[in-house]
PDB file of N, CA and C in Angstrom:
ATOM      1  N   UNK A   1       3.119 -25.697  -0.574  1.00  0.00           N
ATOM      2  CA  UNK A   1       3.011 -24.637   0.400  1.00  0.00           C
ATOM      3  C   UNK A   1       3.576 -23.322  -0.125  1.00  0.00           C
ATOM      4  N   UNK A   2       4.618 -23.230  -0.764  1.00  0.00           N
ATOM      5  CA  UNK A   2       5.221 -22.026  -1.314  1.00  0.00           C
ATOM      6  C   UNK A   2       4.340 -21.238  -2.458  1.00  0.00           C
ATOM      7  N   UNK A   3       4.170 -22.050  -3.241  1.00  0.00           N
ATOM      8  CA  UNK A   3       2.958 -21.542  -4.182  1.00  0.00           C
ATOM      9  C   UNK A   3       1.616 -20.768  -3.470  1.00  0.00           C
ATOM     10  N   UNK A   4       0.945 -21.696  -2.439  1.00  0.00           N
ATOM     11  CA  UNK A   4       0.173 -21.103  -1.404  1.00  0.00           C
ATOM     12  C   UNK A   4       0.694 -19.947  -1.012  1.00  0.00           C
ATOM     13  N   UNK A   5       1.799 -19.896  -0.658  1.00  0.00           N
ATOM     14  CA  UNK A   5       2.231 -18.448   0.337  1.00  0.00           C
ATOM     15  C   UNK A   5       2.205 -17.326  -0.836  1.00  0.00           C
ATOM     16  N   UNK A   6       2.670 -17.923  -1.991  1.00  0.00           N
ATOM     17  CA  UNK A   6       2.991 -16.321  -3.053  1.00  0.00           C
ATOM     18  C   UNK A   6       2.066 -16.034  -3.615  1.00  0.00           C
ATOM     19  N   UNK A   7       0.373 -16.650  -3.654  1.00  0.00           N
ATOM     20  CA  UNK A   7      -1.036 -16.157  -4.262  1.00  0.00           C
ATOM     21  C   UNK A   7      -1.220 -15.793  -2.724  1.00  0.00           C
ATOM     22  N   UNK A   8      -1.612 -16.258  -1.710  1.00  0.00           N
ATOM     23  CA  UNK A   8      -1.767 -15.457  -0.393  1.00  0.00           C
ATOM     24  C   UNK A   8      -1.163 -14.151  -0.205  1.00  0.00           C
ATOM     25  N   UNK A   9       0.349 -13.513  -0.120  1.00  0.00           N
ATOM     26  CA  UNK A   9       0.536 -12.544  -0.237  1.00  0.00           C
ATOM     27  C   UNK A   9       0.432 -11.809  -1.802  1.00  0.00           C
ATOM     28  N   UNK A  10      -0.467 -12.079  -2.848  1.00  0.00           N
ATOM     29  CA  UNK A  10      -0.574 -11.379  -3.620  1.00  0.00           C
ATOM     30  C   UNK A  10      -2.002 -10.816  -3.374  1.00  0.00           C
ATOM     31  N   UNK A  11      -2.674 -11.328  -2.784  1.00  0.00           N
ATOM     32  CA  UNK A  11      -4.425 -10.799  -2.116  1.00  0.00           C
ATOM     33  C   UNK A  11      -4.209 -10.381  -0.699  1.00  0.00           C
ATOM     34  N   UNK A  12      -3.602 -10.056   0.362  1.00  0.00           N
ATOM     35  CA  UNK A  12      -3.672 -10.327   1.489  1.00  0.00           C
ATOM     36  C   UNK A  12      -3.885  -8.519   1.468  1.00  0.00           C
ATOM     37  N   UNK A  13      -3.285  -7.842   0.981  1.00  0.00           N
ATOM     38  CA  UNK A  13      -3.918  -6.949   1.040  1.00  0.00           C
ATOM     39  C   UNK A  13      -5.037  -6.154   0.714  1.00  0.00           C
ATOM     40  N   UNK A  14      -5.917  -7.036   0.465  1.00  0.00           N
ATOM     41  CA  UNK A  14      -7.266  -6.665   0.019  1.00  0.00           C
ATOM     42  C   UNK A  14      -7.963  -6.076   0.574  1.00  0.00           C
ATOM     43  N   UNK A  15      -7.944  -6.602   2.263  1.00  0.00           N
ATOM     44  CA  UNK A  15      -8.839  -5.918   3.498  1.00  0.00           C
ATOM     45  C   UNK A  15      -8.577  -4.513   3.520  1.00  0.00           C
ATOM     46  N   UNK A  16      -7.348  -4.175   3.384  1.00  0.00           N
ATOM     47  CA  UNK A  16      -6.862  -2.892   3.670  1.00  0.00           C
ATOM     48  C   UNK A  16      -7.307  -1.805   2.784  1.00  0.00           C
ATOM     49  N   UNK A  17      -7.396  -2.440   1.247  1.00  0.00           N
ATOM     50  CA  UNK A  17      -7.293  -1.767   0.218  1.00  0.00           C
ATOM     51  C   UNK A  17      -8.685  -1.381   0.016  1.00  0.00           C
ATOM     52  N   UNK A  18      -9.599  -2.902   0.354  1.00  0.00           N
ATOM     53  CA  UNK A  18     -11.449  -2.166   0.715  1.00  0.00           C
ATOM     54  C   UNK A  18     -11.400  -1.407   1.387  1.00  0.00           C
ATOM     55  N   UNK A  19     -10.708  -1.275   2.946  1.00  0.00           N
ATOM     56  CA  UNK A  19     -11.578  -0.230   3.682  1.00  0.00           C
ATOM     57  C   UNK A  19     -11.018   1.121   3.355  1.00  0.00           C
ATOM     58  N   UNK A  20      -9.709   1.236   2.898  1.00  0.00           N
ATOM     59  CA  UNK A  20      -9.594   2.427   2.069  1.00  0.00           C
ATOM     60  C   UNK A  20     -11.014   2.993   1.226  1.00  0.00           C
ATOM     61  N   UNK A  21     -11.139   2.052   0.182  1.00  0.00           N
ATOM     62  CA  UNK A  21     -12.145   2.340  -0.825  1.00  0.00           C
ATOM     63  C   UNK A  21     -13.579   2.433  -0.262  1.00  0.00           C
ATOM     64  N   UNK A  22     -13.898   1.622   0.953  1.00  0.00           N
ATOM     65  CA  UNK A  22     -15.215   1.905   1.402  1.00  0.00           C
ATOM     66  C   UNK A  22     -15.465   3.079   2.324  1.00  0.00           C
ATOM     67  N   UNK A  23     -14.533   3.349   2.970  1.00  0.00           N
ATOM     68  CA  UNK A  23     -14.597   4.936   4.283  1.00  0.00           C
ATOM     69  C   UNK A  23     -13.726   5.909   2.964  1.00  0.00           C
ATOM     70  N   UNK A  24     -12.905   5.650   2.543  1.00  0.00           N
ATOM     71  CA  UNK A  24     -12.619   6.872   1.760  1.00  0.00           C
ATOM     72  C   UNK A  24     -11.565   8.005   2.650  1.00  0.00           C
ATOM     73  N   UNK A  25     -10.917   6.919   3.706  1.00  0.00           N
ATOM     74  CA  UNK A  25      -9.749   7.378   3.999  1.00  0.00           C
ATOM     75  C   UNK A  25      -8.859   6.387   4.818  1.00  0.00           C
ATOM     76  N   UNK A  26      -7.161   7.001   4.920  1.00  0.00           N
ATOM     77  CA  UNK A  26      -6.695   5.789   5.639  1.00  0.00           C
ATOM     78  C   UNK A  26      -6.229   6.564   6.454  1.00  0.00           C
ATOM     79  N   UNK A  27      -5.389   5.783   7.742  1.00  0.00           N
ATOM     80  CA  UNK A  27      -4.593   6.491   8.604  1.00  0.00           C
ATOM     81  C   UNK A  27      -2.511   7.042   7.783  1.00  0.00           C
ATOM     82  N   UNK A  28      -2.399   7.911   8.318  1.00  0.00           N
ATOM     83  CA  UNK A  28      -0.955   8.291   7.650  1.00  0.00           C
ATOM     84  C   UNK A  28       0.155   7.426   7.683  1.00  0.00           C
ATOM     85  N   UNK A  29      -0.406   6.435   8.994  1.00  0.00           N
ATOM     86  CA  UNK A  29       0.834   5.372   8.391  1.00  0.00           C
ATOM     87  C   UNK A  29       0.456   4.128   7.544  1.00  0.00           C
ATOM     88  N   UNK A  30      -0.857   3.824   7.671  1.00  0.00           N
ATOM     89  CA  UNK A  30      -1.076   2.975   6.580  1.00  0.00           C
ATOM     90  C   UNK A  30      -1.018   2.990   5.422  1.00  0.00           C
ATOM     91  N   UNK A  31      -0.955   4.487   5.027  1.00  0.00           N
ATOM     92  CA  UNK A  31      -0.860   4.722   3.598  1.00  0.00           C
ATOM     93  C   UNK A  31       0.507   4.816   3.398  1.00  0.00           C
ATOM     94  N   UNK A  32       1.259   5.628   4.297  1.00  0.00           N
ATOM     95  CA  UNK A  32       2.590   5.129   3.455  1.00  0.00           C
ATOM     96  C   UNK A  32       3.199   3.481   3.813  1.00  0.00           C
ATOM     97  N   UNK A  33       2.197   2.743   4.355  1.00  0.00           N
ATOM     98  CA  UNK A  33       2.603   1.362   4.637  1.00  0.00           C
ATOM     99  C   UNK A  33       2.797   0.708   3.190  1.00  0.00           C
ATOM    100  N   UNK A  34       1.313   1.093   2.719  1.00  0.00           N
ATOM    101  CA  UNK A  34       0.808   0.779   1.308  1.00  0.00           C
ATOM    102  C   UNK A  34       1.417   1.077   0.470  1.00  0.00           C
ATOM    103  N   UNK A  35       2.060   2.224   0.290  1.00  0.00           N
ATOM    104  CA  UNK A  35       3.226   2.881  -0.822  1.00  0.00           C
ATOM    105  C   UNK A  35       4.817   2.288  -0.794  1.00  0.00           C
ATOM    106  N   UNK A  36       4.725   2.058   0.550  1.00  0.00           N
ATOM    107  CA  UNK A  36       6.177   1.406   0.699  1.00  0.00           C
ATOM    108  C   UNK A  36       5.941  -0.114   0.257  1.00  0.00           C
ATOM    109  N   UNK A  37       4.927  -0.576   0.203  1.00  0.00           N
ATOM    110  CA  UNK A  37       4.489  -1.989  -0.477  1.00  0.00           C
ATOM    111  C   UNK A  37       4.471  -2.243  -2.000  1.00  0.00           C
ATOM    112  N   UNK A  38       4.114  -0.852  -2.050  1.00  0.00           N
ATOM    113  CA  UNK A  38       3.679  -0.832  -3.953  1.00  0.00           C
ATOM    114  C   UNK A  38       5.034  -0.585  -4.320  1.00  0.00           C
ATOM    115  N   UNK A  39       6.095   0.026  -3.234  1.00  0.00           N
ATOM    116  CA  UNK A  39       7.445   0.535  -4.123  1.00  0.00           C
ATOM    117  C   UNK A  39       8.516  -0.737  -4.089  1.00  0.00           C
ATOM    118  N   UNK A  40       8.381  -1.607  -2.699  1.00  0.00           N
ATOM    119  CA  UNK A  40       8.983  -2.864  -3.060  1.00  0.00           C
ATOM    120  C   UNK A  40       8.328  -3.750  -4.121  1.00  0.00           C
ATOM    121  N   UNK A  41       6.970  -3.668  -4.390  1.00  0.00           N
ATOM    122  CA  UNK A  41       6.544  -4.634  -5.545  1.00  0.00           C
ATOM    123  C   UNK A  41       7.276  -4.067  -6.939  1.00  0.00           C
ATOM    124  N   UNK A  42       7.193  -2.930  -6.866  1.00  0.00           N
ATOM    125  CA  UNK A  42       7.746  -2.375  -8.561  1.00  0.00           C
ATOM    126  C   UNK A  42       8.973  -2.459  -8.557  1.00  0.00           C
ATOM    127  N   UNK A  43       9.959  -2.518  -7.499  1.00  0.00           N
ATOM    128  CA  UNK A  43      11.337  -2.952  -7.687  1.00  0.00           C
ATOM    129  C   UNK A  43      11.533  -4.070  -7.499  1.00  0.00           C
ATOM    130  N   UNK A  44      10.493  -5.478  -7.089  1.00  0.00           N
ATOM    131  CA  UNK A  44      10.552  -6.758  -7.457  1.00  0.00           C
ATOM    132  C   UNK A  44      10.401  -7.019  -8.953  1.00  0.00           C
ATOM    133  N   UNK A  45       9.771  -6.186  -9.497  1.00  0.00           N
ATOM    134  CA  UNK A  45       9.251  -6.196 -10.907  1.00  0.00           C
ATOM    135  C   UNK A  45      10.540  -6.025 -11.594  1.00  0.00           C
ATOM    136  N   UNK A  46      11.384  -5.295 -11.283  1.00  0.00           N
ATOM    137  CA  UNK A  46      12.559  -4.971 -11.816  1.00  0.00           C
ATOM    138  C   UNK A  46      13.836  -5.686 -11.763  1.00  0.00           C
ATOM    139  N   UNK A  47      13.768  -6.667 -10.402  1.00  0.00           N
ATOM    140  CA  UNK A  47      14.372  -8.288 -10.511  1.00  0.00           C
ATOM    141  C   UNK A  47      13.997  -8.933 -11.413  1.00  0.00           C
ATOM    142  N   UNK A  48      12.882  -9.125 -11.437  1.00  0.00           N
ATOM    143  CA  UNK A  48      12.016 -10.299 -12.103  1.00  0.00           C
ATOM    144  C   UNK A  48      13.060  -9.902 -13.736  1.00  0.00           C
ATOM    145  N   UNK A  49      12.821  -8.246 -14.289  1.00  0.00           N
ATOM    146  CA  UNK A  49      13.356  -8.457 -15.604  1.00  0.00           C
ATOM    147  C   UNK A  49      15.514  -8.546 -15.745  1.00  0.00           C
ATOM    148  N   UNK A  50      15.572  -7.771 -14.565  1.00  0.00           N
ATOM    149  CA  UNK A  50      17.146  -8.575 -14.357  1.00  0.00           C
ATOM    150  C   UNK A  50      17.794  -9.817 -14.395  1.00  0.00           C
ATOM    151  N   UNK A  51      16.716 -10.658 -13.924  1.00  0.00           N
ATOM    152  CA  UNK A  51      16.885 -12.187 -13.957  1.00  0.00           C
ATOM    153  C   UNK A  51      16.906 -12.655 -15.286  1.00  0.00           C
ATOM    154  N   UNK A  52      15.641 -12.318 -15.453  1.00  0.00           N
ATOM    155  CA  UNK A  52      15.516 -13.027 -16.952  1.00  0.00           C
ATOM    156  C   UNK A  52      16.639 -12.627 -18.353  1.00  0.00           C
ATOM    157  N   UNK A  53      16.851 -11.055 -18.085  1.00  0.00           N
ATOM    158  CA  UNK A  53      18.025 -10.776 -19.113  1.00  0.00           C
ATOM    159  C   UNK A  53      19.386 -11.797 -19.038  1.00  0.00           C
ATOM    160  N   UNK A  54      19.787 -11.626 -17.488  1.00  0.00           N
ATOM    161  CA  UNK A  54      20.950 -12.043 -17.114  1.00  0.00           C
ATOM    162  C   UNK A  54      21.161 -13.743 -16.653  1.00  0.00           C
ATOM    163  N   UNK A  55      20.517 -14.114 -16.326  1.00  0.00           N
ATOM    164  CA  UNK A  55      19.784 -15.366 -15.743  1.00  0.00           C
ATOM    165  C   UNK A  55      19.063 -16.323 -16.394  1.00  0.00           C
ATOM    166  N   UNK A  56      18.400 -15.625 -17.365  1.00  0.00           N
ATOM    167  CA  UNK A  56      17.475 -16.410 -18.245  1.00  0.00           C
ATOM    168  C   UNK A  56      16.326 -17.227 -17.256  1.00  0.00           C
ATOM    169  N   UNK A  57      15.755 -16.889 -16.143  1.00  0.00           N
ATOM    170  CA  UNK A  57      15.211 -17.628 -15.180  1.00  0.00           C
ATOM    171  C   UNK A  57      14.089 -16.788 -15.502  1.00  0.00           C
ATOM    172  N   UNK A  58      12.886 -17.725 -15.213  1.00  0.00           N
ATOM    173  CA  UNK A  58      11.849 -17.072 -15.423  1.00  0.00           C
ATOM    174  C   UNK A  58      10.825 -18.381 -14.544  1.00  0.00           C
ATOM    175  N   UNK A  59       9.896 -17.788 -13.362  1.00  0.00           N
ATOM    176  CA  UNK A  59       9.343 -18.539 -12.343  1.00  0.00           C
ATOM    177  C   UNK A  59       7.668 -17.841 -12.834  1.00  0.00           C
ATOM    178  N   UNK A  60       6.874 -19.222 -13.502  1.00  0.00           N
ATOM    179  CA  UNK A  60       5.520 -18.415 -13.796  1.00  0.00           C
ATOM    180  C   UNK A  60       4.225 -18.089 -12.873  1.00  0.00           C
ATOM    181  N   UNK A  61       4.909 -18.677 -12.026  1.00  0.00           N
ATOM    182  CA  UNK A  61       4.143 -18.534 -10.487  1.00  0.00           C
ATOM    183  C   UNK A  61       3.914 -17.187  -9.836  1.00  0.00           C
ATOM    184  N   UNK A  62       5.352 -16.948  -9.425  1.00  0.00           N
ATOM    185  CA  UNK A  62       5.831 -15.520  -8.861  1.00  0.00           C
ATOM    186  C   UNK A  62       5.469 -14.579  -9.972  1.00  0.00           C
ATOM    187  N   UNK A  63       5.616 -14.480 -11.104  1.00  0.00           N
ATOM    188  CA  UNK A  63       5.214 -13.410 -12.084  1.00  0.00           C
ATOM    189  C   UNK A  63       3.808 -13.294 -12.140  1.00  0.00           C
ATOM    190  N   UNK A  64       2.639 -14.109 -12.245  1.00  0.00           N
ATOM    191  CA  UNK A  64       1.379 -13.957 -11.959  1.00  0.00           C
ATOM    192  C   UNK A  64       0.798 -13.233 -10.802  1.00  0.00           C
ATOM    193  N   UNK A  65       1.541 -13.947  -9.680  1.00  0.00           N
ATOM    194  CA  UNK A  65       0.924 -13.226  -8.228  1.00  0.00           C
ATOM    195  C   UNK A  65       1.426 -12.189  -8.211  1.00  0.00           C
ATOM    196  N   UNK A  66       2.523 -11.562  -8.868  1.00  0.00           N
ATOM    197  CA  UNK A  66       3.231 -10.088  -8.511  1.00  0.00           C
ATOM    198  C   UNK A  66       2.557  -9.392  -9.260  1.00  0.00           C
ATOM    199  N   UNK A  67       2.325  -9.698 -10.918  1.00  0.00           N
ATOM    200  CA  UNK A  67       1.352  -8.579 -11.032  1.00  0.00           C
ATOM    201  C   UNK A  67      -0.197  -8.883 -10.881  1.00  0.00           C
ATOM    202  N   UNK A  68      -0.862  -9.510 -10.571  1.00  0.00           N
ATOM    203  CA  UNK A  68      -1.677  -9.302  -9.542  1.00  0.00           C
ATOM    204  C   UNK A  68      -1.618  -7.972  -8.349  1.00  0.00           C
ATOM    205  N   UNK A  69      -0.985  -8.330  -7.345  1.00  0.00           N
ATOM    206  CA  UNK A  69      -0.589  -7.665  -6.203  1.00  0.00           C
ATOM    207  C   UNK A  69      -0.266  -6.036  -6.817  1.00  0.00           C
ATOM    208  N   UNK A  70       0.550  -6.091  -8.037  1.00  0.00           N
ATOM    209  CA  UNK A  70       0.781  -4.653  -8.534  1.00  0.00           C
ATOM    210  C   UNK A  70      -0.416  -3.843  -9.010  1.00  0.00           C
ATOM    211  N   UNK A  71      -1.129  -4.798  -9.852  1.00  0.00           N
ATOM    212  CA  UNK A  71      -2.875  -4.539 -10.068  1.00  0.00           C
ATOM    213  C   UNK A  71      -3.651  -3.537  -8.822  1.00  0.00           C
ATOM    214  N   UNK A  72      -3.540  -4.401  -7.953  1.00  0.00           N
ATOM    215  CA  UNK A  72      -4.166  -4.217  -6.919  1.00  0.00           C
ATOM    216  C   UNK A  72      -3.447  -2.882  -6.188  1.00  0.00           C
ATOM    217  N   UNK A  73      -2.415  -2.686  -6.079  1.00  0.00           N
ATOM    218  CA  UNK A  73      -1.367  -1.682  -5.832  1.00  0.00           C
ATOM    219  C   UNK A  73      -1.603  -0.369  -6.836  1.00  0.00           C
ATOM    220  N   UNK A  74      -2.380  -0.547  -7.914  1.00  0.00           N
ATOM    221  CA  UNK A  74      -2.182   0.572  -8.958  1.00  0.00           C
ATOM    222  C   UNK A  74      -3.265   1.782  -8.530  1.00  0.00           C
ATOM    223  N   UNK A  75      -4.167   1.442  -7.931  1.00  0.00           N
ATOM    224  CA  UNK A  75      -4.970   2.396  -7.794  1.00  0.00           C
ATOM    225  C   UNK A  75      -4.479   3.281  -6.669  1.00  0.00           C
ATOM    226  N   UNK A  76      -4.227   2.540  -5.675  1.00  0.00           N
ATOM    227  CA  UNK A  76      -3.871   3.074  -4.265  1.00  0.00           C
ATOM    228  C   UNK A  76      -2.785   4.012  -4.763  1.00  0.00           C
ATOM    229  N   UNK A  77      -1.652   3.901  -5.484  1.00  0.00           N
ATOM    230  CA  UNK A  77      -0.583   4.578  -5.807  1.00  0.00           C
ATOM    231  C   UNK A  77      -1.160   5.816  -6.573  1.00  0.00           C
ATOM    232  N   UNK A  78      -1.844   5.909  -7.154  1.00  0.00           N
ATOM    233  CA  UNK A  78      -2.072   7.058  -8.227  1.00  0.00           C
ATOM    234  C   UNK A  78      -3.033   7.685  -6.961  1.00  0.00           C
ATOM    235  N   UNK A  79      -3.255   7.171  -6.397  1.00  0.00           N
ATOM    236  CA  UNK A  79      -4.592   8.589  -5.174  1.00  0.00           C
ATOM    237  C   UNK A  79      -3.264   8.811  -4.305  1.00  0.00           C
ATOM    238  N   UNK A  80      -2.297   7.966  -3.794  1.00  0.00           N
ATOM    239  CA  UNK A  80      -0.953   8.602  -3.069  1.00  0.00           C
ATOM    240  C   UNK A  80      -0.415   9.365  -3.825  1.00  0.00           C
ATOM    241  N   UNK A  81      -0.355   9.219  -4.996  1.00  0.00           N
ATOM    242  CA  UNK A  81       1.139  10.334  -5.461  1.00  0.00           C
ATOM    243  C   UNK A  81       0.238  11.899  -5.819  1.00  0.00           C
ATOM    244  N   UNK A  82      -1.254  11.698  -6.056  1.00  0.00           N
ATOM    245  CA  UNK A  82      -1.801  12.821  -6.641  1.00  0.00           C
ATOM    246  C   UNK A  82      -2.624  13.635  -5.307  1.00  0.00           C
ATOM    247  N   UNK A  83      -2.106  13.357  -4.985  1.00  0.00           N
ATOM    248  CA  UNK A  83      -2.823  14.059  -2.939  1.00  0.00           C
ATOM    249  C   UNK A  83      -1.571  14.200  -2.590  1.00  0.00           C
ATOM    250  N   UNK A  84      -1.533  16.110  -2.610  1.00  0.00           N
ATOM    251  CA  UNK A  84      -0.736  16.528  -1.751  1.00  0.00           C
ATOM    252  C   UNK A  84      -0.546  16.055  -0.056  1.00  0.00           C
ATOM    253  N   UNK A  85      -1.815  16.035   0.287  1.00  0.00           N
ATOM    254  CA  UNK A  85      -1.959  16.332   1.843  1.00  0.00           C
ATOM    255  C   UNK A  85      -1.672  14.890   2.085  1.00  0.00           C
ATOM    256  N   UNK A  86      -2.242  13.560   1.567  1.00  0.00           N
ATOM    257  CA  UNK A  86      -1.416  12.011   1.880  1.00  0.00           C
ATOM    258  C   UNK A  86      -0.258  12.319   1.728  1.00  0.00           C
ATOM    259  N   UNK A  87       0.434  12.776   0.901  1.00  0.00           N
ATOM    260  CA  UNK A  87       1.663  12.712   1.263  1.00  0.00           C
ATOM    261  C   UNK A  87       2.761  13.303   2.435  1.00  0.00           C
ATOM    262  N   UNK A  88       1.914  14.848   2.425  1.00  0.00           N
ATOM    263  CA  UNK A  88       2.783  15.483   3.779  1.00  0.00           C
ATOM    264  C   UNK A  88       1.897  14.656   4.929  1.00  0.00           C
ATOM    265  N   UNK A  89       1.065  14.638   4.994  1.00  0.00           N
ATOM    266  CA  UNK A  89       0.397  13.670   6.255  1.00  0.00           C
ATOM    267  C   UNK A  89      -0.346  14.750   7.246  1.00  0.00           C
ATOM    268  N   UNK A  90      -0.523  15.835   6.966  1.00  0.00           N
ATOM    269  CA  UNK A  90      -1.133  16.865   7.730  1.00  0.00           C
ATOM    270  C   UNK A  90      -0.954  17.339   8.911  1.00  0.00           C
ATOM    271  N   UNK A  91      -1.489  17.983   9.889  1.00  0.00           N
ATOM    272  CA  UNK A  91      -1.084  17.513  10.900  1.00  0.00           C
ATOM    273  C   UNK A  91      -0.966  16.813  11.750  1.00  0.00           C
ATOM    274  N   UNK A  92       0.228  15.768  11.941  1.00  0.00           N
ATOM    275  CA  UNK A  92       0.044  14.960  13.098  1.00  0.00           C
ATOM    276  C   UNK A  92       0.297  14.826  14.924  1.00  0.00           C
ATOM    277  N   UNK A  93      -0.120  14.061  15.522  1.00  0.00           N
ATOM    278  CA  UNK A  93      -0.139  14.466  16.670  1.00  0.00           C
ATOM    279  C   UNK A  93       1.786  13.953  17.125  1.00  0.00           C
ATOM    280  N   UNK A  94       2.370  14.890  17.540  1.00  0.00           N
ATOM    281  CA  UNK A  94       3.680  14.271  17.435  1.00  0.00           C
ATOM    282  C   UNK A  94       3.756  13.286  18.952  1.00  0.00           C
ATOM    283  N   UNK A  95       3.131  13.837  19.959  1.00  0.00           N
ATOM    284  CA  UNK A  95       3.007  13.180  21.112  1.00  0.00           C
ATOM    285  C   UNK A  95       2.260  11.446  21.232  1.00  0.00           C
ATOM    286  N   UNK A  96       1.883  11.470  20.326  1.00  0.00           N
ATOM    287  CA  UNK A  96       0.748  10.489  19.869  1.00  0.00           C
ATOM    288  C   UNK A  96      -0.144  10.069  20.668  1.00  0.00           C
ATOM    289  N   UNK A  97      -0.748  10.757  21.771  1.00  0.00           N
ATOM    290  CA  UNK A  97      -1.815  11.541  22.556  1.00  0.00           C
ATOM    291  C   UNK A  97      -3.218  11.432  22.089  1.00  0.00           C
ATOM    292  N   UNK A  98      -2.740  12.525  20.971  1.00  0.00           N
ATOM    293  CA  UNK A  98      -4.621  13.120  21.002  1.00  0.00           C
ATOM    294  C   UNK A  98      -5.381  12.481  19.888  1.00  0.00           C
ATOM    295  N   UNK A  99      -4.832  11.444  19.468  1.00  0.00           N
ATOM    296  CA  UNK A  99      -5.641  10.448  18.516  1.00  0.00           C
ATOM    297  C   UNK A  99      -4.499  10.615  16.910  1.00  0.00           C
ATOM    298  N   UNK A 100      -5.303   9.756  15.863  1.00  0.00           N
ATOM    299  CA  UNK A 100      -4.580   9.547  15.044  1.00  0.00           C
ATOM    300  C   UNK A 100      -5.002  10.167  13.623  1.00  0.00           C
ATOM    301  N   UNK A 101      -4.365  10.427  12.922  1.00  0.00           N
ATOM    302  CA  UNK A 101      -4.431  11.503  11.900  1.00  0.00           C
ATOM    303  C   UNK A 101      -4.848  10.691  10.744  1.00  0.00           C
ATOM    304  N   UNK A 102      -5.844  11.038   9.965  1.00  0.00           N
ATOM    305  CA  UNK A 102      -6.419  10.363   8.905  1.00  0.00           C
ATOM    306  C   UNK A 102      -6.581  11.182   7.515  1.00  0.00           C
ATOM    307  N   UNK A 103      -6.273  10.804   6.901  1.00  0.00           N
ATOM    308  CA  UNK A 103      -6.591  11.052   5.384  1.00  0.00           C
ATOM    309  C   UNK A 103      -7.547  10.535   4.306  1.00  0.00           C
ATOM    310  N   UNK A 104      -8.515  11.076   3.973  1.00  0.00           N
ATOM    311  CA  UNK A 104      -9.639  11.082   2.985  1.00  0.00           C
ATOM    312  C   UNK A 104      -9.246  10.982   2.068  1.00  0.00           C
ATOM    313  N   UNK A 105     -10.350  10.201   0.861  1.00  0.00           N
ATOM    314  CA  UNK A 105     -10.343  10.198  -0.070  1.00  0.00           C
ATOM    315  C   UNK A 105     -10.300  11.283  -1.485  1.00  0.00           C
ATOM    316  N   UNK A 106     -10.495  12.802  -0.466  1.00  0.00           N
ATOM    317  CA  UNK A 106     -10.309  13.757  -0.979  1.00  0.00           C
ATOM    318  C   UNK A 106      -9.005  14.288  -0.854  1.00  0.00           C
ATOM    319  N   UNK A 107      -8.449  13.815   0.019  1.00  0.00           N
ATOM    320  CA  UNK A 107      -6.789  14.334   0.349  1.00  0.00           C
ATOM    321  C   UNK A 107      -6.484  15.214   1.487  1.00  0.00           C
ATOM    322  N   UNK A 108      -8.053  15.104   2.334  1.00  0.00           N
ATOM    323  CA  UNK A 108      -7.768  16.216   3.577  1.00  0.00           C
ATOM    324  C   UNK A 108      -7.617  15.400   4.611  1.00  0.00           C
ATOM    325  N   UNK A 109      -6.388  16.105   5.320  1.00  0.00           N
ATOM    326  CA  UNK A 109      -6.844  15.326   6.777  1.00  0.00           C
ATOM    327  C   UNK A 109      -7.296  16.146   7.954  1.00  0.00           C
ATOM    328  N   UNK A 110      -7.312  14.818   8.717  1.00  0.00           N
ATOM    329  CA  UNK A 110      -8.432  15.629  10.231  1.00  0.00           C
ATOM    330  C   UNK A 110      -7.708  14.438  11.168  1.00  0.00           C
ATOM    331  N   UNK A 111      -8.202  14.726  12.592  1.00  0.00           N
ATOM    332  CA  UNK A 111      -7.829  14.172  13.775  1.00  0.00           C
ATOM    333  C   UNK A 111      -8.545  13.435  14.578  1.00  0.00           C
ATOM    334  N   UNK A 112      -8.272  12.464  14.829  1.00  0.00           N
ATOM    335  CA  UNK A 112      -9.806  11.562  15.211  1.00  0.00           C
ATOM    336  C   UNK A 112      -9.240  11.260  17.227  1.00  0.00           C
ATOM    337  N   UNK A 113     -10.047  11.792  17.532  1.00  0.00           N
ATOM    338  CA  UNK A 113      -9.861  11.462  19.363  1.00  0.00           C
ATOM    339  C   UNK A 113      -9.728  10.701  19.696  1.00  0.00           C
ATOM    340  N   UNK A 114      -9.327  10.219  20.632  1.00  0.00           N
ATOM    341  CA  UNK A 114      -8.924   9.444  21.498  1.00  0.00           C
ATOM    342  C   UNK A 114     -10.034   8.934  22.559  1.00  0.00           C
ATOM    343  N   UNK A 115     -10.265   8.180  22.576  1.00  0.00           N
ATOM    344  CA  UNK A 115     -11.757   7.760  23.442  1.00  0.00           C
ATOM    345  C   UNK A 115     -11.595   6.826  24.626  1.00  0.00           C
ATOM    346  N   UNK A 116     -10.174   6.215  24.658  1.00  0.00           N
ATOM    347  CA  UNK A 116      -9.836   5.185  25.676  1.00  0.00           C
ATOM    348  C   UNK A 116      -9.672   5.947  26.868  1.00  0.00           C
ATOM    349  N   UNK A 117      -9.927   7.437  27.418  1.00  0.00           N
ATOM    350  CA  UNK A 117      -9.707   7.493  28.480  1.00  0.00           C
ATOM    351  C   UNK A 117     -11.384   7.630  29.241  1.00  0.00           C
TER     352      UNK A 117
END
């Protein structure tokens, strides 16, 4: 089961990472959901070599699925860090009211309405 769980969360974000790549934008908190994902994976990466210096432990399981998951993490990170506007997040609605603020694949954002009323 554990093995199961650590290739499962090394793909599980896949859905997310297509519809990024297929609409060609995300919402402002998903993307920094995604960045805050890619920044705990690269400082797992940085256990992984602490261990092994200090520890001499080395798990070939967890090292496969992590970089995997970092793989998968590499693209998303380089369109976050090189888009100004993903990063400030544009304008958002602070009331969280008038719909939710999205960011393109070009780095612009816009405001998408609210339709539930």
């Amino acid at each position: 089961m554990w093995t199961f769980s650590i290739y499962l969360e090394s793909v599980a974000v896949l859905p997310q990472l297509f519809m990024i790549s297929k609409t060609g934008e995300a919402e402002i908190v998903s993307a920094q959901y995604l960045f805050c994902l890619a920044c705990y994976r690269a400082l797992y990466i940085l256990n992984w070599i602490y261990r092994f210096y200090t520890e001499h432990y080395f798990d070939l399981i967890a090292v496969v699925a992590g970089t995997v998951q970092t793989i998968l993490y590499a693209d998303f990170v380089y369109l976050y860090i090189t888009k100004e506007d993903l990063l400030l997040g544009g304008e958002e609605d602070v009331a969280g009211l008038g719909g939710a603020t999205t960011v393109t694949a070009s780095g612009a954002a816009s405001e998408e309405e609210d339709k539930s009323e």
